[in-house]
N, C-alpha and C. Protein backbone atom coordinates (compact mmCIF):
# COMPACT_ATOMS: atom_id res chain seq x y z
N UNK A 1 -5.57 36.35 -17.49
CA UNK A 1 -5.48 35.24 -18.44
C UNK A 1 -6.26 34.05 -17.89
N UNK A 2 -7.27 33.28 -18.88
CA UNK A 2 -7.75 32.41 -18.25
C UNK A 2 -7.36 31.17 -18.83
N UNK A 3 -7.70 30.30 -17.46
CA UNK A 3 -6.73 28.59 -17.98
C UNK A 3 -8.02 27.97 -18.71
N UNK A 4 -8.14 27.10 -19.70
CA UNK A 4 -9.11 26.30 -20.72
C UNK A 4 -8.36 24.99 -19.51
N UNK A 5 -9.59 24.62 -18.79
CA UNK A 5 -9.71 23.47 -17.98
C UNK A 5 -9.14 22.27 -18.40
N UNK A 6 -9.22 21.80 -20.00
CA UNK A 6 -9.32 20.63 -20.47
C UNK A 6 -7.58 20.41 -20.62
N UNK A 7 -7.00 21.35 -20.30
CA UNK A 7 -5.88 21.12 -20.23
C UNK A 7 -4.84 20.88 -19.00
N UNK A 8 -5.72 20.61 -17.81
CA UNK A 8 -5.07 20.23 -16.82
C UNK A 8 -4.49 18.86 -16.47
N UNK A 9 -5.73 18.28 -17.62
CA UNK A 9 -5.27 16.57 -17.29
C UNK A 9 -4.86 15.99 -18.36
N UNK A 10 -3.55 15.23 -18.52
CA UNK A 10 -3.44 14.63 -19.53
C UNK A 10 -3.16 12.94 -19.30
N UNK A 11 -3.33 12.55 -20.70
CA UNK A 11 -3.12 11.03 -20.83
C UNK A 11 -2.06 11.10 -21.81
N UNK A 12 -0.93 10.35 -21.56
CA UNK A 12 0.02 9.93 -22.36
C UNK A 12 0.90 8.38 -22.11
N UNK A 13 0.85 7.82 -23.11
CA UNK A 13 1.28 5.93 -22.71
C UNK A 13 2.61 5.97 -22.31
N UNK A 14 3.37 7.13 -22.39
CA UNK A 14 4.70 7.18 -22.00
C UNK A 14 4.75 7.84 -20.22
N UNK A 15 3.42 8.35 -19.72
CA UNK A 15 3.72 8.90 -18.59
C UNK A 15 2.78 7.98 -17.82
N UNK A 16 3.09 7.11 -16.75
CA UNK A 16 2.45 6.55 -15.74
C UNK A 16 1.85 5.63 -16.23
N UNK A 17 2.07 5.23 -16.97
CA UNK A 17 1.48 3.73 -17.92
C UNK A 17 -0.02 4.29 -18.55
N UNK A 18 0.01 5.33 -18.84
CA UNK A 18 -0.76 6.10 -19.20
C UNK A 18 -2.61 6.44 -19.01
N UNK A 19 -2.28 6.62 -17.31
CA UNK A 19 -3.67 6.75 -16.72
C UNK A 19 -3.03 8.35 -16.23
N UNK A 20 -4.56 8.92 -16.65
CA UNK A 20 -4.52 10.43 -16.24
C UNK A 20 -4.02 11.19 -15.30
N UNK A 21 -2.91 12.06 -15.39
CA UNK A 21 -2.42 12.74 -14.95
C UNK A 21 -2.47 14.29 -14.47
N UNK A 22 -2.42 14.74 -13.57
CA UNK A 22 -2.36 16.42 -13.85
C UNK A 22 -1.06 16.71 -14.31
N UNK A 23 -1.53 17.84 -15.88
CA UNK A 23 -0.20 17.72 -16.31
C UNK A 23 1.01 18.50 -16.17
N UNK A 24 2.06 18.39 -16.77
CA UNK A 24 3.29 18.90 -16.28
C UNK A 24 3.74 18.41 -14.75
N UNK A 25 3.18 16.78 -14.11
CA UNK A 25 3.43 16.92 -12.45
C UNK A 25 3.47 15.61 -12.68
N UNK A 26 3.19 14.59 -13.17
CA UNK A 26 3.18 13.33 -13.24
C UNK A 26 2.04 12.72 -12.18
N UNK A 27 1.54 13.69 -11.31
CA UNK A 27 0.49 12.89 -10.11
C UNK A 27 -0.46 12.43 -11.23
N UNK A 28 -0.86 11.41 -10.69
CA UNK A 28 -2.03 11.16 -11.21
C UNK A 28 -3.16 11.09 -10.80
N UNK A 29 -4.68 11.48 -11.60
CA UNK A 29 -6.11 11.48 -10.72
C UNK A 29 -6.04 10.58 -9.40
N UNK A 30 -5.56 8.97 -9.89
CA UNK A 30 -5.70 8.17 -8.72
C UNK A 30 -5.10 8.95 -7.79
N UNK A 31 -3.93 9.16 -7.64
CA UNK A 31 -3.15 9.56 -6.35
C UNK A 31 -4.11 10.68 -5.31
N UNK A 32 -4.73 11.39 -6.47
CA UNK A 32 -5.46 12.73 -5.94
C UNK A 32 -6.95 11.93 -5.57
N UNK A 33 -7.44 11.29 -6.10
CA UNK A 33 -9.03 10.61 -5.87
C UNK A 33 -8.53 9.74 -4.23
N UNK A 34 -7.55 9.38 -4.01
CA UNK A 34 -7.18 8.27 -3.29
C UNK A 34 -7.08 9.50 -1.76
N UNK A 35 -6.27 10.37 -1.86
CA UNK A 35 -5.82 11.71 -0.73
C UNK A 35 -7.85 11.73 -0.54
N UNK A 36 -8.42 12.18 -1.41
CA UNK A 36 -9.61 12.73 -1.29
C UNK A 36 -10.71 11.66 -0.81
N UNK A 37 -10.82 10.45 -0.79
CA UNK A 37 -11.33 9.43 -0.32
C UNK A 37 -10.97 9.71 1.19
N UNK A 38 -9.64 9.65 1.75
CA UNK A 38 -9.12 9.02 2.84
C UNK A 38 -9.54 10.73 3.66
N UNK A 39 -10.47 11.41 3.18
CA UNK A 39 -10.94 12.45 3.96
C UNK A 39 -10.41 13.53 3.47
N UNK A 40 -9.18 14.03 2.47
CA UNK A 40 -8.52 15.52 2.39
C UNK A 40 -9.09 16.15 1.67
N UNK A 41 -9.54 17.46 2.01
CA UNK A 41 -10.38 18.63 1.04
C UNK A 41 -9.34 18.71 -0.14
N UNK A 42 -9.81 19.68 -0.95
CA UNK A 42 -8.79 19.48 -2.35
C UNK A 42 -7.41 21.17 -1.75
N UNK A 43 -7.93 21.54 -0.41
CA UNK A 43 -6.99 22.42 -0.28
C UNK A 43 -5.88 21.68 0.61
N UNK A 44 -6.50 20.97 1.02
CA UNK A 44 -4.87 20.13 1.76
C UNK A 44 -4.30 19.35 0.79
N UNK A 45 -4.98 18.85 0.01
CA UNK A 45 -4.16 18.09 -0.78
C UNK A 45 -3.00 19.02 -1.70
N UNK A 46 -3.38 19.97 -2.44
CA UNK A 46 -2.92 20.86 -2.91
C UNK A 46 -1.88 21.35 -2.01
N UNK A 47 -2.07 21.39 -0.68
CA UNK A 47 -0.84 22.01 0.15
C UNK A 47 0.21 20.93 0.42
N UNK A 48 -0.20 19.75 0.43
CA UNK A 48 0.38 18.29 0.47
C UNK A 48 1.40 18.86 -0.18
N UNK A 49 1.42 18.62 -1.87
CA UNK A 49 1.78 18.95 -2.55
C UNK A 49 2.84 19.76 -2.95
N UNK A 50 2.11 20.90 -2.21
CA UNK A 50 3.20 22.21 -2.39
C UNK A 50 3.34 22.85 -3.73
N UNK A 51 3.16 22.13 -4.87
CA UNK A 51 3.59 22.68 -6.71
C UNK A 51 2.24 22.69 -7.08
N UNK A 52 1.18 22.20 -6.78
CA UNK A 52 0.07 22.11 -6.90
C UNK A 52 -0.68 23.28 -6.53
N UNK A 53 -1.66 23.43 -7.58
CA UNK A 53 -2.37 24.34 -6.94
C UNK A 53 -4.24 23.80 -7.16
N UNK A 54 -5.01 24.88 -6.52
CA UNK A 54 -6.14 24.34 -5.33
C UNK A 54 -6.72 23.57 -7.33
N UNK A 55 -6.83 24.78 -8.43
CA UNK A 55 -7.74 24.01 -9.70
C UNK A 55 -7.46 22.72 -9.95
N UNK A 56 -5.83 22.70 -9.95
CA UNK A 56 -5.06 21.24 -10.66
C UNK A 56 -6.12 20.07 -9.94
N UNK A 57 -5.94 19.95 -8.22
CA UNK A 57 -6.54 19.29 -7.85
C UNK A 57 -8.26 19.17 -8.19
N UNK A 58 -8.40 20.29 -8.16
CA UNK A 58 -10.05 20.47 -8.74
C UNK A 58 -10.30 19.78 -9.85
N UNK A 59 -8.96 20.11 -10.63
CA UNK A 59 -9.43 19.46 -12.00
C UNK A 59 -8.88 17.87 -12.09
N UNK A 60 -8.36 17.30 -11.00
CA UNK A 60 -8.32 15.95 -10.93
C UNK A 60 -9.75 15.29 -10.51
N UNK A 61 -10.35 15.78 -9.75
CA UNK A 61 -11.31 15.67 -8.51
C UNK A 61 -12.90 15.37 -9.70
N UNK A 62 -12.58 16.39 -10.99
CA UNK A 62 -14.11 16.19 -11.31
C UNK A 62 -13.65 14.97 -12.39
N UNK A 63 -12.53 14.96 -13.16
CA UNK A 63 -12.17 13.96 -13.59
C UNK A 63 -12.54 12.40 -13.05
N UNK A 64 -12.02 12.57 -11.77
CA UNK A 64 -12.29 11.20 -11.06
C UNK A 64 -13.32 11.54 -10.85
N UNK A 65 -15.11 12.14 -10.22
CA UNK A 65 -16.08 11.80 -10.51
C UNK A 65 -17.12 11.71 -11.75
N UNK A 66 -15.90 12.45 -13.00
CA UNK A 66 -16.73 12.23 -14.16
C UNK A 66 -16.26 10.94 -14.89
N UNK A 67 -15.56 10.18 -14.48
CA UNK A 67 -14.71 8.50 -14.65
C UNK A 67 -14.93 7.83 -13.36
N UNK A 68 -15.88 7.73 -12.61
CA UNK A 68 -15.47 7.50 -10.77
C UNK A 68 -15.34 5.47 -11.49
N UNK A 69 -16.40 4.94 -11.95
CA UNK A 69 -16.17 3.51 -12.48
C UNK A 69 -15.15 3.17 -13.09
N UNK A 70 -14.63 3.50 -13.66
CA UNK A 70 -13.10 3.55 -14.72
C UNK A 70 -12.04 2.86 -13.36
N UNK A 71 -11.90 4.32 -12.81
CA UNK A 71 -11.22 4.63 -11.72
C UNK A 71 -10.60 3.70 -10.73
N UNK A 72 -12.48 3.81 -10.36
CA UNK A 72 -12.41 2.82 -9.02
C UNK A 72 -11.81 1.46 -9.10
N UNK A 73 -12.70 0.93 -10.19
CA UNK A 73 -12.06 -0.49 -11.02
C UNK A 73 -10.66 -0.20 -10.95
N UNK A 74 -9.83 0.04 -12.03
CA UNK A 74 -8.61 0.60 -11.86
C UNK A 74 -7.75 0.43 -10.30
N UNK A 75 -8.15 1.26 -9.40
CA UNK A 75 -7.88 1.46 -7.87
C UNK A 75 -7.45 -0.05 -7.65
N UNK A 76 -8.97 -0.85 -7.35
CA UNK A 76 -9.16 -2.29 -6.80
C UNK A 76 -8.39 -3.12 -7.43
N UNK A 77 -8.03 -2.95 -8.81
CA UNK A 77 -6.89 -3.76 -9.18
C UNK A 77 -5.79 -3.63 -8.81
N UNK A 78 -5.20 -2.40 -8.58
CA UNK A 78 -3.88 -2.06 -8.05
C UNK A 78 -3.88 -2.22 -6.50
N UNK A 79 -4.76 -2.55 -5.76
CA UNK A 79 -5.21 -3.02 -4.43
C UNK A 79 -5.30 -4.72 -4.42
N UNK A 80 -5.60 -5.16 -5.13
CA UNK A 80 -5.64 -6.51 -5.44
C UNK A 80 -4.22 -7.14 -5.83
N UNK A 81 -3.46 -6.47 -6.65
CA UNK A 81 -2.09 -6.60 -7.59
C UNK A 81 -1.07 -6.20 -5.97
N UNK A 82 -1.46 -5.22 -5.23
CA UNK A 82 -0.32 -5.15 -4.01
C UNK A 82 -1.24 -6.72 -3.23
N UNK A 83 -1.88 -6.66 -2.57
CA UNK A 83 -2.27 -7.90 -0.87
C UNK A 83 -1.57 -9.33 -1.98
N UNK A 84 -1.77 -9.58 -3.61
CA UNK A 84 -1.08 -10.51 -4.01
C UNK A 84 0.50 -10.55 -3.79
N UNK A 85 0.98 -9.42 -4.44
CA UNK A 85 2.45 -9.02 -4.16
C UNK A 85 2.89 -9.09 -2.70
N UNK A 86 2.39 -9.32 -1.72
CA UNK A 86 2.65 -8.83 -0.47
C UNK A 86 2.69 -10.54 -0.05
N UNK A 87 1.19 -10.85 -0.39
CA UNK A 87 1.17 -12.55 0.06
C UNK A 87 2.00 -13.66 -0.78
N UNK A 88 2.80 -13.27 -2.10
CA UNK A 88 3.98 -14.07 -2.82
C UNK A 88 4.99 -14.07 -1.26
N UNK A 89 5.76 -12.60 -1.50
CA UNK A 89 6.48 -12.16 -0.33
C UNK A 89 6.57 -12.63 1.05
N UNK A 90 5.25 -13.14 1.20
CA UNK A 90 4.82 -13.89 2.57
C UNK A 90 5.54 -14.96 2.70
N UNK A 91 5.05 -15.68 1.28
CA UNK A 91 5.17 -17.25 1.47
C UNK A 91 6.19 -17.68 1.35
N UNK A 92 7.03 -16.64 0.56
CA UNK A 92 8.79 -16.75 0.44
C UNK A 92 9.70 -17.00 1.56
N UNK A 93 8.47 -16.29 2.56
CA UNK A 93 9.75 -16.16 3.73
C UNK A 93 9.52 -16.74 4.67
N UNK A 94 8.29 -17.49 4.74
CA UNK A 94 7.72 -18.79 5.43
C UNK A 94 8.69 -20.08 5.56
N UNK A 95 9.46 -20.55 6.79
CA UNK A 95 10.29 -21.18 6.76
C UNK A 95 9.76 -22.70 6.47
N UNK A 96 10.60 -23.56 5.39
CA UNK A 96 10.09 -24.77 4.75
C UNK A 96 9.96 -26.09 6.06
């Protein structure tokens, strides 16, 4: 039986604020683009994992380089949105 690819990733506004997912798992591309940046082949990540298998990741992997701008943007905001969150937190606890 063969899997039709286009169905590995889904988008839905009710799952993960609705940035692409592999589906039925809730990970999302980022999570998998982010493992794969920081050096992991798509078979460790997949073993990371454990429920995953080697395509799912595959099929996150071309996703995020067939969106890599989307993405990345995306990424840097949620990188930007934590060092803010972190430096509120700072200043909170900075004695007056």
């Amino acid at each position: 039986m063969s899997t039709n690819i286009g169905t590995l990733i889904i988008s839905d506004p009710e799952i993960r604020h609705g940035r692409p997912c592999i589906a039925g798992t809730g990970i999302t591309v980022h999570r998998i683009a982010t493992w794969y940046k920081l050096g992991h082949s798509p078979e460790e990540i997949a073993r990371r994992y454990g429920h995953l298998t080697e395509a799912q990741v595959h099929a996150a992997l071309a996703y995020y380089h067939a969106n890599r701008d989307e993405i990345e943007a995306e990424l840097a905001a949620d990188e930007a949105d934590a060092d803010r969150i972190e430096q509120e937190y700072l200043q909170e606890k900075q004695p007056a």
